[in-house]
C-alpha atoms as a PDB file:
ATOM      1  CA  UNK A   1      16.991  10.063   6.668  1.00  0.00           C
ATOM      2  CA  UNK A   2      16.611   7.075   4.364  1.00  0.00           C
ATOM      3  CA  UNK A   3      13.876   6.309   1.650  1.00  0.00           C
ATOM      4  CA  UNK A   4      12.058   3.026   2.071  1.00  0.00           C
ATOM      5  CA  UNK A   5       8.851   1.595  -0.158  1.00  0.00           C
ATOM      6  CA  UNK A   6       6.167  -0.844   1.113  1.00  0.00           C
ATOM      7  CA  UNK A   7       3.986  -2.671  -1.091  1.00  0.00           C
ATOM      8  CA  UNK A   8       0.583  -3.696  -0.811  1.00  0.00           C
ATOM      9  CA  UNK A   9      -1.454  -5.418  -3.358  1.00  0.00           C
ATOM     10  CA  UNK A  10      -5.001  -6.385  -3.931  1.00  0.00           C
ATOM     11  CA  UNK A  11      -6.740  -8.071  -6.498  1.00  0.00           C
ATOM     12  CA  UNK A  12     -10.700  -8.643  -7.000  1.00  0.00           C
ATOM     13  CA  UNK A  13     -11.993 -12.104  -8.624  1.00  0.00           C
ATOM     14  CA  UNK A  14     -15.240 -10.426  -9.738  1.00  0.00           C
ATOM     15  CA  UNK A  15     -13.587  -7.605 -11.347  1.00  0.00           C
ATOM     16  CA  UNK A  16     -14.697  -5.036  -9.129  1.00  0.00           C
ATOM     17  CA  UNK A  17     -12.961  -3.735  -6.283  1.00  0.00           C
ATOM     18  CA  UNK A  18     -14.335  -3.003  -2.392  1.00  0.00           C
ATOM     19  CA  UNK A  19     -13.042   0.479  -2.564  1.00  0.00           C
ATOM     20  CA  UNK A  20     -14.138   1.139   1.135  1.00  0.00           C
ATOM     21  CA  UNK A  21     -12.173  -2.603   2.206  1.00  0.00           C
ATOM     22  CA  UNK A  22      -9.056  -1.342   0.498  1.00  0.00           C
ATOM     23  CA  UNK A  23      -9.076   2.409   1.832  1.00  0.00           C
ATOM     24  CA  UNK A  24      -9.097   1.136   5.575  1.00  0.00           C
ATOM     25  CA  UNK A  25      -6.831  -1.107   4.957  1.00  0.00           C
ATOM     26  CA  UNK A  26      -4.190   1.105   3.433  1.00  0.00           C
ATOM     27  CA  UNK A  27      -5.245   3.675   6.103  1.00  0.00           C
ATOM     28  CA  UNK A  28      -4.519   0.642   8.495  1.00  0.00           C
ATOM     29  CA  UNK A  29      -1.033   0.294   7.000  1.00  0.00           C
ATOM     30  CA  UNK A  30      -0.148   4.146   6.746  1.00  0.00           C
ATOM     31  CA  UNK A  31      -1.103   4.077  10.659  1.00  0.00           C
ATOM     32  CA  UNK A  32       1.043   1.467  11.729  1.00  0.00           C
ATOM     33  CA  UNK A  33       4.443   2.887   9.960  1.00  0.00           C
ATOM     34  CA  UNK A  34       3.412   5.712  11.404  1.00  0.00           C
ATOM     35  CA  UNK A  35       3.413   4.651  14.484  1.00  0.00           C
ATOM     36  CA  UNK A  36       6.949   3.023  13.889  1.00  0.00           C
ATOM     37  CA  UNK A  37       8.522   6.651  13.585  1.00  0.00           C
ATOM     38  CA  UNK A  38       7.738   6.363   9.135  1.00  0.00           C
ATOM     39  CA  UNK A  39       6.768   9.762   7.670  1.00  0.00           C
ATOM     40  CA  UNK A  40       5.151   9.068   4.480  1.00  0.00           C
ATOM     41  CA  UNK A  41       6.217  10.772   0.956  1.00  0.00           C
ATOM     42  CA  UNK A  42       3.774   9.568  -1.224  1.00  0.00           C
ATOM     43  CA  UNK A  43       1.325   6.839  -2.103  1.00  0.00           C
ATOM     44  CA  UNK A  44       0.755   5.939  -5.556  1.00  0.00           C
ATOM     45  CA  UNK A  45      -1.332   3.252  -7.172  1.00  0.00           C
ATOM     46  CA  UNK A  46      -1.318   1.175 -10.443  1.00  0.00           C
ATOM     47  CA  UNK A  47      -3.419  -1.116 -11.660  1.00  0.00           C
ATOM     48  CA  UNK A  48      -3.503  -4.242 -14.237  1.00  0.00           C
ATOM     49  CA  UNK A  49      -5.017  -7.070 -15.077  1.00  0.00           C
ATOM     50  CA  UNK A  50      -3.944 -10.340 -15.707  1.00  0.00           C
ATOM     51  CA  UNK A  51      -5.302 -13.663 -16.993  1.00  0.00           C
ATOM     52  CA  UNK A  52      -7.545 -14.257 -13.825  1.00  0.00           C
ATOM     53  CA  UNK A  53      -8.196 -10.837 -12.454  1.00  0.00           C
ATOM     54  CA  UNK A  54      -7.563  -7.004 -11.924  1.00  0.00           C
ATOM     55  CA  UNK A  55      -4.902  -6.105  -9.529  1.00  0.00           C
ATOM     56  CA  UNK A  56      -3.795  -2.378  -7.430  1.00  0.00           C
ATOM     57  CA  UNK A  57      -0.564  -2.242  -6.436  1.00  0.00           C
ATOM     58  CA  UNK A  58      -0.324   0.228  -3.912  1.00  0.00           C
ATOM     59  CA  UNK A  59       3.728   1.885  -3.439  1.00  0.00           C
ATOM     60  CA  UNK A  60       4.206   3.884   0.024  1.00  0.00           C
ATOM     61  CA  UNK A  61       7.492   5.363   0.047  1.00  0.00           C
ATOM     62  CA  UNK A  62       8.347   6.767   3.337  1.00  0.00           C
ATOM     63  CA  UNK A  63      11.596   7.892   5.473  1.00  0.00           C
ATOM     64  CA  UNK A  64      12.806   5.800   8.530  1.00  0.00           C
ATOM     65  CA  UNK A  65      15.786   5.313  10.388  1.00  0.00           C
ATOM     66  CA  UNK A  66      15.583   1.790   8.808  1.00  0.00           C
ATOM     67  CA  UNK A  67      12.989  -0.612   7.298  1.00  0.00           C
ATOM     68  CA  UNK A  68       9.340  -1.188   8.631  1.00  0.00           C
ATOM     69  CA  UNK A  69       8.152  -4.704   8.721  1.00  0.00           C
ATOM     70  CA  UNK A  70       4.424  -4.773   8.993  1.00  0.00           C
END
């Protein structure tokens, strides 16, 4: 089956992030390619900051008969 990758980023103006915010809604986005027939590989996470504020870019690679759009 093929490989696809979503993205999802999030950035916080006062430099600290709303860990339990961004968990649901991740959770929220793992549910719904789930529910689209997606089993999920991996999730990874990176973060850096740039001239106005931090940012985590989430990557969710999953398998699919084709892309997800969500």
């Amino acid at each position: 089956m093929p490989v696809f990758v979503q993205l999802w980023c999030t950035c916080s103006i006062s430099g600290l992030f709303d860990w339990k915010k961004d968990t649901k809604q991740l959770n929220d986005m793992l549910k719904k390619l789930q529910e689209r027939g997606a089993r999920i590989i991996d999730v990874k996470a990176t973060m850096t900051t740039s001239e106005e504020s931090p940012v985590i870019t989430y990557v969710i690679i999953y398998e699919a008969p084709a892309p997800i759009e969500i």
